[in-house]
PDB file of N, CA and C in Angstrom:
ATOM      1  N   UNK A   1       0.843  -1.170   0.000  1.00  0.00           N
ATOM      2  CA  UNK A   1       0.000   0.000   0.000  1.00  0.00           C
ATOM      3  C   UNK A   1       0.900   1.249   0.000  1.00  0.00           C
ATOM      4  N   UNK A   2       0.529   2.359  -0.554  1.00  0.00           N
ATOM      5  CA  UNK A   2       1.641   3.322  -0.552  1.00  0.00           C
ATOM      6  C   UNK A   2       1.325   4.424  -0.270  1.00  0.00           C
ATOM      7  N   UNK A   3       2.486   4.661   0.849  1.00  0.00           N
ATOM      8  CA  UNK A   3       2.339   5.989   1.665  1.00  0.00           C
ATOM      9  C   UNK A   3       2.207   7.614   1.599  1.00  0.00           C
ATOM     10  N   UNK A   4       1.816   8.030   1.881  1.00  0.00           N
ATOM     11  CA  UNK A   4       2.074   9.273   1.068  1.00  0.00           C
ATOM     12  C   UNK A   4       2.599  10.310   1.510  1.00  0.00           C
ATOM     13  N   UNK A   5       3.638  11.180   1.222  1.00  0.00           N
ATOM     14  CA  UNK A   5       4.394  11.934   1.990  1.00  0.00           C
ATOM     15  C   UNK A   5       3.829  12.507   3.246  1.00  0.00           C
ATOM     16  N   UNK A   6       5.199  12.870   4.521  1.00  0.00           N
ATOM     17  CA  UNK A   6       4.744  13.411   5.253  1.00  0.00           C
ATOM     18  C   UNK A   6       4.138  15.037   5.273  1.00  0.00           C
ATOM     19  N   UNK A   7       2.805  14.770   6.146  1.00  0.00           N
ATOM     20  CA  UNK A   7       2.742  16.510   6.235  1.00  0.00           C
ATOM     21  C   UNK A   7       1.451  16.513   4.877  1.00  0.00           C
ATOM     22  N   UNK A   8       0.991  15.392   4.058  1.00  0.00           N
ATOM     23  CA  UNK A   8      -0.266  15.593   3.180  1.00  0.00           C
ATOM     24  C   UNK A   8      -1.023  14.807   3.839  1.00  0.00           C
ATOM     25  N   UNK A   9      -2.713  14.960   3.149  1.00  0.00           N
ATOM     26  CA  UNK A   9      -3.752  14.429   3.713  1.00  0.00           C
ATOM     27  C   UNK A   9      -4.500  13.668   2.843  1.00  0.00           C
ATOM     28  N   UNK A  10      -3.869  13.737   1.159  1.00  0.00           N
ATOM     29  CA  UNK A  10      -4.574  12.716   0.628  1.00  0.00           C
ATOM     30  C   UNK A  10      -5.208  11.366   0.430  1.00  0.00           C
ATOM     31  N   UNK A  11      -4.312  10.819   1.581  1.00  0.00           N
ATOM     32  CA  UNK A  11      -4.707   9.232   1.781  1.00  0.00           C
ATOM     33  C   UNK A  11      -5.279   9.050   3.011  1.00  0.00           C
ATOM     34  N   UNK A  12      -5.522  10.051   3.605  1.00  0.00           N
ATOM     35  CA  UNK A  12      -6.286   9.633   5.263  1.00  0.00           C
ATOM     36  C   UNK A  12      -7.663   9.431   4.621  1.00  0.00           C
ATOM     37  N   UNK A  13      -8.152   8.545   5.468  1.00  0.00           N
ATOM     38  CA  UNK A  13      -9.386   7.721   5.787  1.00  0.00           C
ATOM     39  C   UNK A  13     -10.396   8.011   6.513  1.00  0.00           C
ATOM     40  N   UNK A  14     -11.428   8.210   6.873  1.00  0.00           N
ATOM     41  CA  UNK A  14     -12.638   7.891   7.630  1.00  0.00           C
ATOM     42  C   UNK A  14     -12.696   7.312   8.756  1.00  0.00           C
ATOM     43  N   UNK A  15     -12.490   7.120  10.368  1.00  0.00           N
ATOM     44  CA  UNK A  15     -12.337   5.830  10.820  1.00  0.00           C
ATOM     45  C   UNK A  15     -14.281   6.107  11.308  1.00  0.00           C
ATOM     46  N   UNK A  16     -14.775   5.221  11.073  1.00  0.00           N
ATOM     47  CA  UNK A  16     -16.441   4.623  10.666  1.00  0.00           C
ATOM     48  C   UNK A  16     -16.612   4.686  12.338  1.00  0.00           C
ATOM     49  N   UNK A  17     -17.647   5.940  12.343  1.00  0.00           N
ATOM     50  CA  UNK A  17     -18.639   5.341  13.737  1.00  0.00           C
ATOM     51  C   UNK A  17     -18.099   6.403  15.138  1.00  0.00           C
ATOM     52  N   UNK A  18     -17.147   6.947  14.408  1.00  0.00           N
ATOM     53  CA  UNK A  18     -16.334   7.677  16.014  1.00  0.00           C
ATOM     54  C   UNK A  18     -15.781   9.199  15.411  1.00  0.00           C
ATOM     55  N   UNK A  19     -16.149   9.626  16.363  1.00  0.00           N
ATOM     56  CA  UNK A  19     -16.054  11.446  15.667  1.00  0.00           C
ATOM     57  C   UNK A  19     -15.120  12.093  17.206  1.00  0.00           C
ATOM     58  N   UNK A  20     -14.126  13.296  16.494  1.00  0.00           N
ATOM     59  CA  UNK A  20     -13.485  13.903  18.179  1.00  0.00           C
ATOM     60  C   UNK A  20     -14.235  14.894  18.797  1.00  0.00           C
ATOM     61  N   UNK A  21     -13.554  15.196  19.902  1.00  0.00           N
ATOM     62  CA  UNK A  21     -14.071  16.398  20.780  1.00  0.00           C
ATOM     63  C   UNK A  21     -14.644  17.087  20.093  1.00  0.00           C
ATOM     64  N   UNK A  22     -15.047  18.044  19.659  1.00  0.00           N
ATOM     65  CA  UNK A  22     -15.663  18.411  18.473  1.00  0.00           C
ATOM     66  C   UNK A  22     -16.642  18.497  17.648  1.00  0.00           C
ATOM     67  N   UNK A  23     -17.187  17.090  17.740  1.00  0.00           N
ATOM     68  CA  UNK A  23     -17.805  16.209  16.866  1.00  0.00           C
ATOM     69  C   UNK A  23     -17.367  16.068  15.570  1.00  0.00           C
ATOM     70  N   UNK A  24     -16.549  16.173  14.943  1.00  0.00           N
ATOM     71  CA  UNK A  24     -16.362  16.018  13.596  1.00  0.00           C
ATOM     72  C   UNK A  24     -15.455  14.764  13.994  1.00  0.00           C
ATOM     73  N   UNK A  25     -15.672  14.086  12.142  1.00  0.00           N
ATOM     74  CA  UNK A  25     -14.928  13.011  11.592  1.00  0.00           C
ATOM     75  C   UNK A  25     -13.227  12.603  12.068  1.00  0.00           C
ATOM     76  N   UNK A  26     -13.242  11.485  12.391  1.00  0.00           N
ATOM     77  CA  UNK A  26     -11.603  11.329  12.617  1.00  0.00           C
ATOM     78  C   UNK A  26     -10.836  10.585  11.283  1.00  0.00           C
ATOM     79  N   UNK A  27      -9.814  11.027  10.882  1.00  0.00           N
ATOM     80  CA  UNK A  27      -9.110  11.109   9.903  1.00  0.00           C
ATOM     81  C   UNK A  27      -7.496  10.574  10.624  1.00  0.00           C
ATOM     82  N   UNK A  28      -7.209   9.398   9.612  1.00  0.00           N
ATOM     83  CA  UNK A  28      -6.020   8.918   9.941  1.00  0.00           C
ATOM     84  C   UNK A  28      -5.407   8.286   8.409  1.00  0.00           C
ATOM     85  N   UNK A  29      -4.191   8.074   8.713  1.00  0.00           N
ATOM     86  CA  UNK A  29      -3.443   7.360   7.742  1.00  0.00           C
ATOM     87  C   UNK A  29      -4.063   6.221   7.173  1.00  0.00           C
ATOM     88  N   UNK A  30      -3.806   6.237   5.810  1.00  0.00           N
ATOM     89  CA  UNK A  30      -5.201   4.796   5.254  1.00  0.00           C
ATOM     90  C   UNK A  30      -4.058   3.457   5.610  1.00  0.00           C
ATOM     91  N   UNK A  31      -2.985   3.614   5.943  1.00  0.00           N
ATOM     92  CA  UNK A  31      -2.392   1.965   6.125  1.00  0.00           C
ATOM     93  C   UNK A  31      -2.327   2.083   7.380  1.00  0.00           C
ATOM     94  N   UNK A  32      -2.641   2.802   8.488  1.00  0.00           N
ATOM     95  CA  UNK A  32      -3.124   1.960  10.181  1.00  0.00           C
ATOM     96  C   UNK A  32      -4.422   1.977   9.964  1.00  0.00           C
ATOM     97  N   UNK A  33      -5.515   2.327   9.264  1.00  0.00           N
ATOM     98  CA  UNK A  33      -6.997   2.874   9.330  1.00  0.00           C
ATOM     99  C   UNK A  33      -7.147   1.432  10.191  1.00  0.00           C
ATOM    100  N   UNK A  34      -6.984   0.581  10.116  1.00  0.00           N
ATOM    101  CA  UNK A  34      -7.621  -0.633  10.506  1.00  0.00           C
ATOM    102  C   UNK A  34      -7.461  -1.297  11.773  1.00  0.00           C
ATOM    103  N   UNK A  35      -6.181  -0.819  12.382  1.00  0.00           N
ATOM    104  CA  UNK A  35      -5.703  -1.085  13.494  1.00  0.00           C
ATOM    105  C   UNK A  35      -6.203   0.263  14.517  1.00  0.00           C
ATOM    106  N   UNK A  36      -6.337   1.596  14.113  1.00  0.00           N
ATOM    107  CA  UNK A  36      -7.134   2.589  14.852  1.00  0.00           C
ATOM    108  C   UNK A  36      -8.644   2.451  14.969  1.00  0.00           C
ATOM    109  N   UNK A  37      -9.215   1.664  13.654  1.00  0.00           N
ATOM    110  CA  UNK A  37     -10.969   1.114  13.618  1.00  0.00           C
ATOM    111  C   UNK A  37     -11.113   0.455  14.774  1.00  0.00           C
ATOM    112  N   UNK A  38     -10.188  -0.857  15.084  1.00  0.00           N
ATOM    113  CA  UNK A  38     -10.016  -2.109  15.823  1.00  0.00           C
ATOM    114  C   UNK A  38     -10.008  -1.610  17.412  1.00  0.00           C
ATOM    115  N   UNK A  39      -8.900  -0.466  17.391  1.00  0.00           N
ATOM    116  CA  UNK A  39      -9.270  -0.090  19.020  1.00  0.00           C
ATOM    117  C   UNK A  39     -10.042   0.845  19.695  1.00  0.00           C
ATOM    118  N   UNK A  40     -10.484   1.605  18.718  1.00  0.00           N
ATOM    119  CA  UNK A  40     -11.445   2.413  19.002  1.00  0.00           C
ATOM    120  C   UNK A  40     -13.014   1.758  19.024  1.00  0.00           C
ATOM    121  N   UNK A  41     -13.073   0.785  18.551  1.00  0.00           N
ATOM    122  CA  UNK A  41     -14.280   0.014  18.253  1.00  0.00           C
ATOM    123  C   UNK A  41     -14.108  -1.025  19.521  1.00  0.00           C
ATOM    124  N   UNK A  42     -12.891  -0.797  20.104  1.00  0.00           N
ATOM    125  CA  UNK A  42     -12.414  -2.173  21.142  1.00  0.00           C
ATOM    126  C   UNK A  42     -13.118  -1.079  22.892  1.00  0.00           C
ATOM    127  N   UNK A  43     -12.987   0.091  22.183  1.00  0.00           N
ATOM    128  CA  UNK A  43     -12.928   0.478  23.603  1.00  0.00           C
ATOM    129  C   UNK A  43     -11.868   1.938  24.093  1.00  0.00           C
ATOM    130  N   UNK A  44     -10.884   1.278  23.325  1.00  0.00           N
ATOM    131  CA  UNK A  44      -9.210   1.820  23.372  1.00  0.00           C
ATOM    132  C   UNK A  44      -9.484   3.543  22.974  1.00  0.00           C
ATOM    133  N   UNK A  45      -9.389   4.404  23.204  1.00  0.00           N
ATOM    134  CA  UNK A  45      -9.450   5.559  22.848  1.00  0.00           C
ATOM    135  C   UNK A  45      -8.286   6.188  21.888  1.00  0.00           C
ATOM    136  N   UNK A  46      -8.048   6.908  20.793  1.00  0.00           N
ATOM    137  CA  UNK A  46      -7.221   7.210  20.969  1.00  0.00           C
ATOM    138  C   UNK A  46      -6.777   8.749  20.244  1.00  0.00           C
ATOM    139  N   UNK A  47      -5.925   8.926  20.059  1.00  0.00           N
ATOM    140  CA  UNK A  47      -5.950  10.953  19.981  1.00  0.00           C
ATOM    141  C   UNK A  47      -4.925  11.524  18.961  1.00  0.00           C
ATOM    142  N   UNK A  48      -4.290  10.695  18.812  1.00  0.00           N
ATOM    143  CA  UNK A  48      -3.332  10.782  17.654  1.00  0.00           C
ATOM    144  C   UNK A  48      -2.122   9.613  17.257  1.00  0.00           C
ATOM    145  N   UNK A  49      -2.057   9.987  15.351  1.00  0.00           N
ATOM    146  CA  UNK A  49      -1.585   8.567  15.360  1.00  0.00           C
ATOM    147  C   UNK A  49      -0.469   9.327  13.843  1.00  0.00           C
ATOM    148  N   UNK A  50       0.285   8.608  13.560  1.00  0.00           N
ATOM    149  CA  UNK A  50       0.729   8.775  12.283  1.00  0.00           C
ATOM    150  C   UNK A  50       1.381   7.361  11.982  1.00  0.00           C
ATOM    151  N   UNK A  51       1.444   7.078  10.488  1.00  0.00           N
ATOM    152  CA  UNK A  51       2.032   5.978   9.975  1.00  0.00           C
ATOM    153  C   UNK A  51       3.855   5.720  10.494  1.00  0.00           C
ATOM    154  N   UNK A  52       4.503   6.901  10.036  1.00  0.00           N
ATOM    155  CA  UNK A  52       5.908   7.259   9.715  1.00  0.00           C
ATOM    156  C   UNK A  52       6.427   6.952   8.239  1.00  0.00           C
ATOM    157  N   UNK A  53       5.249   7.062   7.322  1.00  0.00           N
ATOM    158  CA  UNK A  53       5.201   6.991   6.114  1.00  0.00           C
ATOM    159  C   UNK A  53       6.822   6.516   5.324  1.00  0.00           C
ATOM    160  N   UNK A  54       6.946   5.333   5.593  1.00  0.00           N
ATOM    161  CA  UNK A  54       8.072   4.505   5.745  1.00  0.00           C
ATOM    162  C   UNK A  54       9.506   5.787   5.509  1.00  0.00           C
ATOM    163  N   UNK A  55       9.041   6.036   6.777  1.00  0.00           N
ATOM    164  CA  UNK A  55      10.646   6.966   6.748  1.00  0.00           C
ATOM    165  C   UNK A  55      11.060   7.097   8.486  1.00  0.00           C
ATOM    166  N   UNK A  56      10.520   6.710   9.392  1.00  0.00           N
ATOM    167  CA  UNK A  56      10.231   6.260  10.283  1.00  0.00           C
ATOM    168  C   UNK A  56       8.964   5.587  11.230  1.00  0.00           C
ATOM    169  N   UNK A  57       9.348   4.885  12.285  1.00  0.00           N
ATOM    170  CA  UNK A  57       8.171   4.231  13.156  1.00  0.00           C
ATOM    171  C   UNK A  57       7.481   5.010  13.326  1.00  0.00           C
ATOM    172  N   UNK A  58       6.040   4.161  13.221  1.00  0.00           N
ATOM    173  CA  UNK A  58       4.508   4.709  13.219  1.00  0.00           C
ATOM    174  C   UNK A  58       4.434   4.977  15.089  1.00  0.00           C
ATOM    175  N   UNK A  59       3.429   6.104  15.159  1.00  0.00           N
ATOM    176  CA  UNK A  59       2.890   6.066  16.556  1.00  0.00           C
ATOM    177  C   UNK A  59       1.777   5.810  16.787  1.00  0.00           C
ATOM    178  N   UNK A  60       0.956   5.804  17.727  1.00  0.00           N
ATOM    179  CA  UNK A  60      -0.534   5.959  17.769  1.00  0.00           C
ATOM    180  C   UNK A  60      -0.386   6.507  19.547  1.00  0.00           C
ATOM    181  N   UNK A  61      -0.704   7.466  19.624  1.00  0.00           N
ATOM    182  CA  UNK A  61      -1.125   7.921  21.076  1.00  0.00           C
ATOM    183  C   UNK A  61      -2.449   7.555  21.804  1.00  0.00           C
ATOM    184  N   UNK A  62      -2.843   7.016  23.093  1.00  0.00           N
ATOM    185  CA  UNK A  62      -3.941   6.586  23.701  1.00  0.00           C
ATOM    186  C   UNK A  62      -4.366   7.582  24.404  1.00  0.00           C
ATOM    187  N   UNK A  63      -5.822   7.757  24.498  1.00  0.00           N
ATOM    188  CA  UNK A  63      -6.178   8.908  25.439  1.00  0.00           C
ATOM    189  C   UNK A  63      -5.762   8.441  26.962  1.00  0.00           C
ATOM    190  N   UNK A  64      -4.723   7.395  27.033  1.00  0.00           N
ATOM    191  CA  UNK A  64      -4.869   7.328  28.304  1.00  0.00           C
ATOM    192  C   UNK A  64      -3.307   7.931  29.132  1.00  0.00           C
ATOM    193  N   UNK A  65      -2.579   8.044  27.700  1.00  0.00           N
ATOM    194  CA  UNK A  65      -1.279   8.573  27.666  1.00  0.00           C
ATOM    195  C   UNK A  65       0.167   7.766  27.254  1.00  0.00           C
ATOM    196  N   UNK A  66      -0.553   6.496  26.847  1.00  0.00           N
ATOM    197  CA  UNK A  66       0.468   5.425  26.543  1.00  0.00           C
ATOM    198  C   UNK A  66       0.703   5.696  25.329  1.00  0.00           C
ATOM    199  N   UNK A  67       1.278   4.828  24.525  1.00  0.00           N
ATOM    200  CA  UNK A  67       1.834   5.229  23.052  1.00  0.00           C
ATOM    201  C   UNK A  67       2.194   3.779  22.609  1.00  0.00           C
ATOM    202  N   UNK A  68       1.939   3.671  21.276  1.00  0.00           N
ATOM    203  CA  UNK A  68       1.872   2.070  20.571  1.00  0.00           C
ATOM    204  C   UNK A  68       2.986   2.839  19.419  1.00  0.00           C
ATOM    205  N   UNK A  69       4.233   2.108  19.519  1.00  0.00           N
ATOM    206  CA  UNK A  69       4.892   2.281  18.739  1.00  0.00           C
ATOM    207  C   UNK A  69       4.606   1.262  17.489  1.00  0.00           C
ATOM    208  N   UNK A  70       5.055   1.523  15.898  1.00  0.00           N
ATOM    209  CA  UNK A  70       4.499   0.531  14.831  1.00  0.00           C
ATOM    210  C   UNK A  70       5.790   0.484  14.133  1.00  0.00           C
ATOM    211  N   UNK A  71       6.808  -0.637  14.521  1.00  0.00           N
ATOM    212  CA  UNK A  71       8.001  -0.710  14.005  1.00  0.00           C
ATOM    213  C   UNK A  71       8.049  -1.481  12.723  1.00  0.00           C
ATOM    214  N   UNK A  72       8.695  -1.067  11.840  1.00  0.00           N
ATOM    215  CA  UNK A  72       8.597  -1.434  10.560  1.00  0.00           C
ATOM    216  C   UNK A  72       9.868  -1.416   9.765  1.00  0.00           C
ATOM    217  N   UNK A  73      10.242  -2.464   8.784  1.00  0.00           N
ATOM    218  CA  UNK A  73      11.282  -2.456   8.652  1.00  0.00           C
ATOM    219  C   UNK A  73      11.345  -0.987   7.373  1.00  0.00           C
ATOM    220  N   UNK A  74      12.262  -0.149   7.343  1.00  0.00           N
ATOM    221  CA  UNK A  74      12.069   1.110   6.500  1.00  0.00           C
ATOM    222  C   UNK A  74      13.599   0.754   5.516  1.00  0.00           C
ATOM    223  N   UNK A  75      12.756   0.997   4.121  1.00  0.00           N
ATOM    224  CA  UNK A  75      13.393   0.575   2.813  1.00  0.00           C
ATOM    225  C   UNK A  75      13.818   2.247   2.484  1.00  0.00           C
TER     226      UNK A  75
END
């Protein structure tokens, strides 16, 4: 799947069913979309995320203050 530079928004996604503070739509990277669907749908809250659009490790921040690092091998 291919990433798309850092710092654009063309490939963020929809994540279905969950909107922020705000109320508006949450928007994430389309290659975690599925793993942010999964925990937010799990329960898991969470507040910010980026791929590292293979130029470094992905994050995902939890509203609870933890952090899911997404290590990947970078070509």
């Amino acid at each position: 799947m291919k990433c798309c530079p850092v710092g654009t928004f063309e490939c963020d996604v929809k994540i279905k069913g969950h909107l922020n503070k705000q109320g508006k739509p949450i928007y994430v990277d389309r290659c975690i979309a599925d793993i942010i669907q999964a925990l937010n749908d799990g329960g898991i809250s969470t507040v910010a995320s980026c791929c590292g659009h293979k130029k470094r490790n992905g994050v995902i921040s939890l509203r609870d203050g933890r952090e899911l690092i997404l290590k990947e091998e970078i070509v």
